[in-house]
Each structure stands twice: as C-alpha cells, then as structure tokens.
C-alpha atoms as a PDB file:
ATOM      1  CA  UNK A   1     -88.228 153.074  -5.149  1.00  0.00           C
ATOM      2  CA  UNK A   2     -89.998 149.808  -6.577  1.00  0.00           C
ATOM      3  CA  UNK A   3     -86.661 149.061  -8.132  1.00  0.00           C
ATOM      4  CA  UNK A   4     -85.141 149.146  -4.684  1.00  0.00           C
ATOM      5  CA  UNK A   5     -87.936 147.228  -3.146  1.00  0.00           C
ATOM      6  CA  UNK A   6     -87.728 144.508  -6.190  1.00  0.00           C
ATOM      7  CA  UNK A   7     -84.154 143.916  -5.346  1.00  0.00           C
ATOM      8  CA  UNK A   8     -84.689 143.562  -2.015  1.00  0.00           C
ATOM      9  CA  UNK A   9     -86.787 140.857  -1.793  1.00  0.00           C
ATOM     10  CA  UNK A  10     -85.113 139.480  -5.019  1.00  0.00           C
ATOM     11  CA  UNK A  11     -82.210 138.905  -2.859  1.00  0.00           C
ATOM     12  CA  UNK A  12     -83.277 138.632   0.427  1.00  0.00           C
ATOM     13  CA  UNK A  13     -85.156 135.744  -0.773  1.00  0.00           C
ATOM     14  CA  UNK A  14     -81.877 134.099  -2.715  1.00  0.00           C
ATOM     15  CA  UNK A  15     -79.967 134.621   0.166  1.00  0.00           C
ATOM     16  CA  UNK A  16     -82.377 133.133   2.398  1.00  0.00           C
ATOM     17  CA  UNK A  17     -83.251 130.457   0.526  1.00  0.00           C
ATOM     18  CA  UNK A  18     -79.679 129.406   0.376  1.00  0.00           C
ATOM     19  CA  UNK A  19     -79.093 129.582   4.048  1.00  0.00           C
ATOM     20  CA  UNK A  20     -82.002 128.241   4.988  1.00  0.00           C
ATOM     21  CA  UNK A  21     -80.998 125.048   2.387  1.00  0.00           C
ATOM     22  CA  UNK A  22     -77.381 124.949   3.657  1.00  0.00           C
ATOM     23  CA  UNK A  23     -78.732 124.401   7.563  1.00  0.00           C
ATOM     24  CA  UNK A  24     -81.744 122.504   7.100  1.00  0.00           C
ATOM     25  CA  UNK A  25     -80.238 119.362   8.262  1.00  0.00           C
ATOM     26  CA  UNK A  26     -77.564 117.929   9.529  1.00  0.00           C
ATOM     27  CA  UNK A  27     -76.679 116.164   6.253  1.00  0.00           C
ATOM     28  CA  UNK A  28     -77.396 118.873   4.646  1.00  0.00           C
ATOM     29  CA  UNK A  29     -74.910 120.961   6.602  1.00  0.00           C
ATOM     30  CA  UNK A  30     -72.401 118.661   6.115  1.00  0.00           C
ATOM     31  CA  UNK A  31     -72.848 118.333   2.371  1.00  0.00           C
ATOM     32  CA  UNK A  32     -72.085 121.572   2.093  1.00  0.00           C
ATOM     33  CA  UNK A  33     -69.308 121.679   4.233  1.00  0.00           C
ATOM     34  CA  UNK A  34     -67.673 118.872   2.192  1.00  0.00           C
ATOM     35  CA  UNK A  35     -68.613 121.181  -0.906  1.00  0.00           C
ATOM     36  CA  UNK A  36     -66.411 123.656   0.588  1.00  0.00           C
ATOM     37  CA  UNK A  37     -63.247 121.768   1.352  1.00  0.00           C
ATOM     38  CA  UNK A  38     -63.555 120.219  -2.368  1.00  0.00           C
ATOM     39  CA  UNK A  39     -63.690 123.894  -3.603  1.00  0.00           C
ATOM     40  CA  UNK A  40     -60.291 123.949  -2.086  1.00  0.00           C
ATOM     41  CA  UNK A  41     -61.868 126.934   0.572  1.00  0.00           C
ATOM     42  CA  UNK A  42     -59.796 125.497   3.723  1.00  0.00           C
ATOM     43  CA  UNK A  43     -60.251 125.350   6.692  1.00  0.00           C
ATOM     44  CA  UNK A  44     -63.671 124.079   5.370  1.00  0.00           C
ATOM     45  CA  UNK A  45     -65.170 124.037   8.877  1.00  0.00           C
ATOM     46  CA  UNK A  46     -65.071 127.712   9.252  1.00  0.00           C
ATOM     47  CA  UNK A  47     -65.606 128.821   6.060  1.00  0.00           C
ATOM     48  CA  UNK A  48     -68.490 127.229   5.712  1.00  0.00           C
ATOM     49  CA  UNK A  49     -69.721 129.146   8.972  1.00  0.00           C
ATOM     50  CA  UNK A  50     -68.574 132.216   7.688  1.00  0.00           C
ATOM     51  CA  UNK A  51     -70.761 131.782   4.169  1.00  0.00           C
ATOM     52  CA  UNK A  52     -73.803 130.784   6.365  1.00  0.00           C
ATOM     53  CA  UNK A  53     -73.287 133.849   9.141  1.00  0.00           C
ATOM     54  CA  UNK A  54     -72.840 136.298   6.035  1.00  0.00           C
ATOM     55  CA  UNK A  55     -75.766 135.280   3.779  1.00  0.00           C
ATOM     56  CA  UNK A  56     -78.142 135.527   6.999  1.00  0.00           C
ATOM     57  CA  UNK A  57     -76.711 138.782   8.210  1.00  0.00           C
ATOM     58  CA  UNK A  58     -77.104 140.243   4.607  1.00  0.00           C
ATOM     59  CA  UNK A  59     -81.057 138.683   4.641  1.00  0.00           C
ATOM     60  CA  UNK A  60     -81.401 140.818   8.188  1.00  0.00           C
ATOM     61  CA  UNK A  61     -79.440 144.256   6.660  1.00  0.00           C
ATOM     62  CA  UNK A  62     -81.420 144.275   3.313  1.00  0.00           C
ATOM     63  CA  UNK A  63     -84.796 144.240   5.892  1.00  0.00           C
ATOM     64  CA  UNK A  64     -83.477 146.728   8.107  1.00  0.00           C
ATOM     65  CA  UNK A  65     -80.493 148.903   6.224  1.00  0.00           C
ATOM     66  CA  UNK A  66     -81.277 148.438   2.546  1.00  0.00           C
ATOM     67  CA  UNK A  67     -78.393 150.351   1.692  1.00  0.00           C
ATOM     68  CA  UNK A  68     -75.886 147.904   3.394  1.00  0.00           C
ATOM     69  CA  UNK A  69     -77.667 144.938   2.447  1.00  0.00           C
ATOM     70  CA  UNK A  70     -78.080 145.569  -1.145  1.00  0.00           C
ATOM     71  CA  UNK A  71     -73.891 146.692  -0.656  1.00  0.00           C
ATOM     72  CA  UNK A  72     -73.461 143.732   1.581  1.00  0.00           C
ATOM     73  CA  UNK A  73     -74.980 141.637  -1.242  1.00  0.00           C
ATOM     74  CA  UNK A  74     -72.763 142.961  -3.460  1.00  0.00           C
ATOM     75  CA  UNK A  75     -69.745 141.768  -1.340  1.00  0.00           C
ATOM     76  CA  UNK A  76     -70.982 137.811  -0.944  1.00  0.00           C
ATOM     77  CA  UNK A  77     -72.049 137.886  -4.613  1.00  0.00           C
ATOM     78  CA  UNK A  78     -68.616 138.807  -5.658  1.00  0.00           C
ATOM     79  CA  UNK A  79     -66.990 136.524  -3.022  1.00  0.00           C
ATOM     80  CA  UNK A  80     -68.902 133.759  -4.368  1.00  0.00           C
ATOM     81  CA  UNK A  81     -68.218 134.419  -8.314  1.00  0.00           C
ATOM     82  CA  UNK A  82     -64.419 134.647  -7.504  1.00  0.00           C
ATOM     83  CA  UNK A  83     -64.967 131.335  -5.724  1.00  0.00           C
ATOM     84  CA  UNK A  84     -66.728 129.690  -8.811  1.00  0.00           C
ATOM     85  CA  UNK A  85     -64.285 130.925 -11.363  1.00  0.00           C
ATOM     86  CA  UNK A  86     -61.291 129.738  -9.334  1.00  0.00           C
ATOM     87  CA  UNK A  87     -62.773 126.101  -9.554  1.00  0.00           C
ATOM     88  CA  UNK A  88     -63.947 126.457 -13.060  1.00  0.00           C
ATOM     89  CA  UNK A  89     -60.411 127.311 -14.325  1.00  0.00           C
ATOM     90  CA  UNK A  90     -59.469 124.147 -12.532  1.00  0.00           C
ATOM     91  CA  UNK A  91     -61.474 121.502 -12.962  1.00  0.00           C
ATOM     92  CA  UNK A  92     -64.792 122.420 -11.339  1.00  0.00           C
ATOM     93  CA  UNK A  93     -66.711 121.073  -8.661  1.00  0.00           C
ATOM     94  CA  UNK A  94     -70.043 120.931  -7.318  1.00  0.00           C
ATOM     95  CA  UNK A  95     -72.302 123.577  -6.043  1.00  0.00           C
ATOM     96  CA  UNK A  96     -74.422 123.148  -2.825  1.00  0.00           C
ATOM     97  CA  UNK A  97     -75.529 126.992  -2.960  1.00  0.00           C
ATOM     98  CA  UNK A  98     -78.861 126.112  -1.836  1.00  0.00           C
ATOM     99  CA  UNK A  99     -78.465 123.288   0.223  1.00  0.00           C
ATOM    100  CA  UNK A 100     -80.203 120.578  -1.656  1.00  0.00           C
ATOM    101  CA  UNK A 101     -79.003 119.579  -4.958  1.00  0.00           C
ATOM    102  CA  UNK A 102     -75.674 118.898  -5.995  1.00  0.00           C
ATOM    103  CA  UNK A 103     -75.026 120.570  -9.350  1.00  0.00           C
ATOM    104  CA  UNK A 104     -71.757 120.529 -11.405  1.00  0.00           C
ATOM    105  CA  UNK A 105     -70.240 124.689 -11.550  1.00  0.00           C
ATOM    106  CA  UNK A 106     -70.927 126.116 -14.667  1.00  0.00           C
ATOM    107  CA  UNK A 107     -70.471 129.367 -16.699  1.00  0.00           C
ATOM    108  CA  UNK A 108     -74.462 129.547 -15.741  1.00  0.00           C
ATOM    109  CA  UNK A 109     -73.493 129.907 -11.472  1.00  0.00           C
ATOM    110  CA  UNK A 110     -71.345 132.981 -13.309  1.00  0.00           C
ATOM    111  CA  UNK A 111     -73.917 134.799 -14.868  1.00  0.00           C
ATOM    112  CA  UNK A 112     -76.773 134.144 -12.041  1.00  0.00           C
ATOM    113  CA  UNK A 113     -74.127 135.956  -9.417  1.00  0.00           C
ATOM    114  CA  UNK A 114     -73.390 138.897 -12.220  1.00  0.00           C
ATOM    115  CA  UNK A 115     -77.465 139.051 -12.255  1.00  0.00           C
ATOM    116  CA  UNK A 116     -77.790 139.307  -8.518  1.00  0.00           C
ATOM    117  CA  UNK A 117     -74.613 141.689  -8.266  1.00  0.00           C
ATOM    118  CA  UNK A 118     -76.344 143.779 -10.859  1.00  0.00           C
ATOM    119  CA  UNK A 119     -79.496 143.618  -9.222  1.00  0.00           C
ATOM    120  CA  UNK A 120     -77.977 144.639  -5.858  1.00  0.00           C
ATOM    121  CA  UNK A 121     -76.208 147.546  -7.708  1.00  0.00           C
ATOM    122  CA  UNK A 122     -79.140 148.563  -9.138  1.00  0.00           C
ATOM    123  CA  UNK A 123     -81.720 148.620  -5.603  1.00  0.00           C
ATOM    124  CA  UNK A 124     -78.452 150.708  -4.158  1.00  0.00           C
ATOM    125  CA  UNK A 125     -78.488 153.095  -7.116  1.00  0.00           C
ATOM    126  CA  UNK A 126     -82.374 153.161  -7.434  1.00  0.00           C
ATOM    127  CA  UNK A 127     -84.053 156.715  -6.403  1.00  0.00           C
ATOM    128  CA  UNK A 128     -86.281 157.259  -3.479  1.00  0.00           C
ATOM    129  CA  UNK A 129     -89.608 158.181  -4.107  1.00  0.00           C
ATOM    130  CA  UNK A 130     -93.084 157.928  -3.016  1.00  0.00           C
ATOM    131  CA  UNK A 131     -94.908 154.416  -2.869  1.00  0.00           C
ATOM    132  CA  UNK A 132     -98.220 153.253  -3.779  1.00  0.00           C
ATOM    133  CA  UNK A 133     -99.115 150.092  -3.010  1.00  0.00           C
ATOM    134  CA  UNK A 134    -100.313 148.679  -6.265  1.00  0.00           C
ATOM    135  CA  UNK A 135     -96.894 149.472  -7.516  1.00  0.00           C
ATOM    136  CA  UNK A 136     -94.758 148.015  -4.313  1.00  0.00           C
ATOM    137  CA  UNK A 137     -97.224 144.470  -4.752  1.00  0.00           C
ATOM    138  CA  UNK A 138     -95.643 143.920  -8.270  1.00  0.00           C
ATOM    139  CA  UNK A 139     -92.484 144.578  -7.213  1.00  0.00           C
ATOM    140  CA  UNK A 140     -92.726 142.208  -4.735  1.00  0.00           C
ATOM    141  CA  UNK A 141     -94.304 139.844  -7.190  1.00  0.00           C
ATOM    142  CA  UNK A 142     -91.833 139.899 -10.062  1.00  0.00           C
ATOM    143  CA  UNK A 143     -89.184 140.158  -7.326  1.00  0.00           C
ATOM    144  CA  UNK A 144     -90.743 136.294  -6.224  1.00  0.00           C
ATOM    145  CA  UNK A 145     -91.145 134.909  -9.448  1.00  0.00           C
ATOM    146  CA  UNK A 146     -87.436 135.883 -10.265  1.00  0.00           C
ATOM    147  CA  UNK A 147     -86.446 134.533  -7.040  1.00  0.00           C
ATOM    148  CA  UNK A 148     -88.131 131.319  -7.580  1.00  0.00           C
ATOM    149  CA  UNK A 149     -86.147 131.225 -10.949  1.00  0.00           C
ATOM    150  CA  UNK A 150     -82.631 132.168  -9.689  1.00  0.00           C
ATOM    151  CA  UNK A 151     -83.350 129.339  -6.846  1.00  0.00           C
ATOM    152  CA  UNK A 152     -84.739 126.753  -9.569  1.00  0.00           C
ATOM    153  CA  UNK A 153     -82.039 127.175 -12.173  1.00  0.00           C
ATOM    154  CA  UNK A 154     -80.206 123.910 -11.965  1.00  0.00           C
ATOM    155  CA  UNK A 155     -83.687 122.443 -12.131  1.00  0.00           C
ATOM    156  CA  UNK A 156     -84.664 124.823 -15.085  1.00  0.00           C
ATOM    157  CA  UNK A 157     -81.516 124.303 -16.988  1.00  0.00           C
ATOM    158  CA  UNK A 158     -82.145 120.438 -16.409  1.00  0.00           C
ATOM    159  CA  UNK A 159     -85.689 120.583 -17.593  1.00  0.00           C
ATOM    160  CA  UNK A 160     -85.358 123.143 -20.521  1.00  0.00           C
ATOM    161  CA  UNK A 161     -81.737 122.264 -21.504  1.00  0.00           C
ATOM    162  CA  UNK A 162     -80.532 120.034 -24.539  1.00  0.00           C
ATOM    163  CA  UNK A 163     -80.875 116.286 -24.114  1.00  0.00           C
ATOM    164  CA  UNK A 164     -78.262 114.190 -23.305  1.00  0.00           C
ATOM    165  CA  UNK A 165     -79.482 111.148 -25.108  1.00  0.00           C
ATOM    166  CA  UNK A 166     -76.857 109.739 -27.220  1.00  0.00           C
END
C-alpha cells in the first residue's frame, strides 16, 4: 500500500508540475506550443491541448481512481518516450516538459519516463493493505523528494554534470 501511495504522489506531482509549468503564462504556453510543432507533433495547436488536458486528467484519476491514474500514467509516459525517441533518432529538439526551461532531448528524458512508467507499474501492481500513518508520511516524503528530483533534472544534470570548459 505505501508503494501505491509513493507512486501516487510521485507522479501526481510530475504530472502536475508539468502542467502547471506548461500553462503558467501565456509565453509560457506558447513556448511550449512552439516545442511541439518543432517536435514535428502537427497540428501543434491541438496537440499541445491534448498533452495539457491528459497530464491534468491523469493528476485528478491518480487522486480519485488510483488504478486508472497510475494506468493512465502509464499511457502519457509511453506517449511521451515514443515522442522523445522519434526526435532523438532525428536530430533532437528541445524539451519544455515542465514549462520553464528549455533543455536539449537526451537519452536522460528516456530513462526519467522508463522511471516514472516503472513507477506507475509498480503503484498498479502494489498490494493493498492496512495503513499506518507513520508509514504513509514517508511515503509521501520520499515520494516529494523524488519528485523534486525528476522535476529538477535538467538543473541537476547541469549542476552535477561534466564541465564544458574547453
């Protein structure tokens, strides 16, 4: 059960965070549209509706039906990774998942969806059971702190990754 409550928040957080990022301005908004139609995802309008609809309706399932959010997170994740690969394999481009920075794709967008897909799997796989509260607070607070790090990690890489001084 604190697995499923973890992943959860883990996501719902992620998700949020992103949608939240993607509509918290006009410019903002329209960054990220322009992301999208670079991405080749046409028409780039509607698509980037769609991706803002679906990452708030999964935020509202994983707090009401865990089961179809978790599954539901499971769907955008993969969505998303196909997405990235696509543009990897030609060329690249930039990634407004959250709205505010503009980071370059990388193999590291890759493995932060296959964490969040696993994560999903694993709150939808997780067995019931009873819950004490000491055990659902850490949950919730290594599901934050992992959130805060899945948001971060352009940041993080920047900060902790090799120098580019020549």
């Amino acid at each position: 059960m604190y697995v499923e409550i973890g992943c959860r928040v883990l996501l719902g957080v992620v998700l949020l965070s992103a949608a939240v990022g993607k509509v918290s301005g006009r410019a903002a908004y329209r960054e990220f549209t322009r992301s999208v139609r670079d991405l080749g995802l046409r028409p780039a309008g509607p698509v980037a509706v769609a991706v803002v609809t679906a990452e708030f309706t999964v935020v509202v399932l994983l707090a009401l039906l865990p089961l179809a959010g978790l599954l539901g997170s499971v769907a955008l994740l993969l969505a998303f990774t196909v997405a990235i690969v696509r543009n990897l394999r030609r060329g690249g481009g930039i990634c407004r998942c959250f709205g505010r920075t503009a980071a370059p794709l990388g193999r590291h967008h890759v493995w932060r969806n296959a964490f969040l897909i696993g994560c999903a799997l694993a709150g939808a796989l997780a067995p019931a059971g009873a819950v004490h509260p000491g055990g659902a607070v850490l949950a919730v607070a290594t599901a934050l702190v992992a959130a805060a790090l899945v948001v971060m990690l352009d940041e993080v890489r920047y900060l902790f990754g090799p120098s580019r001084r020549a």
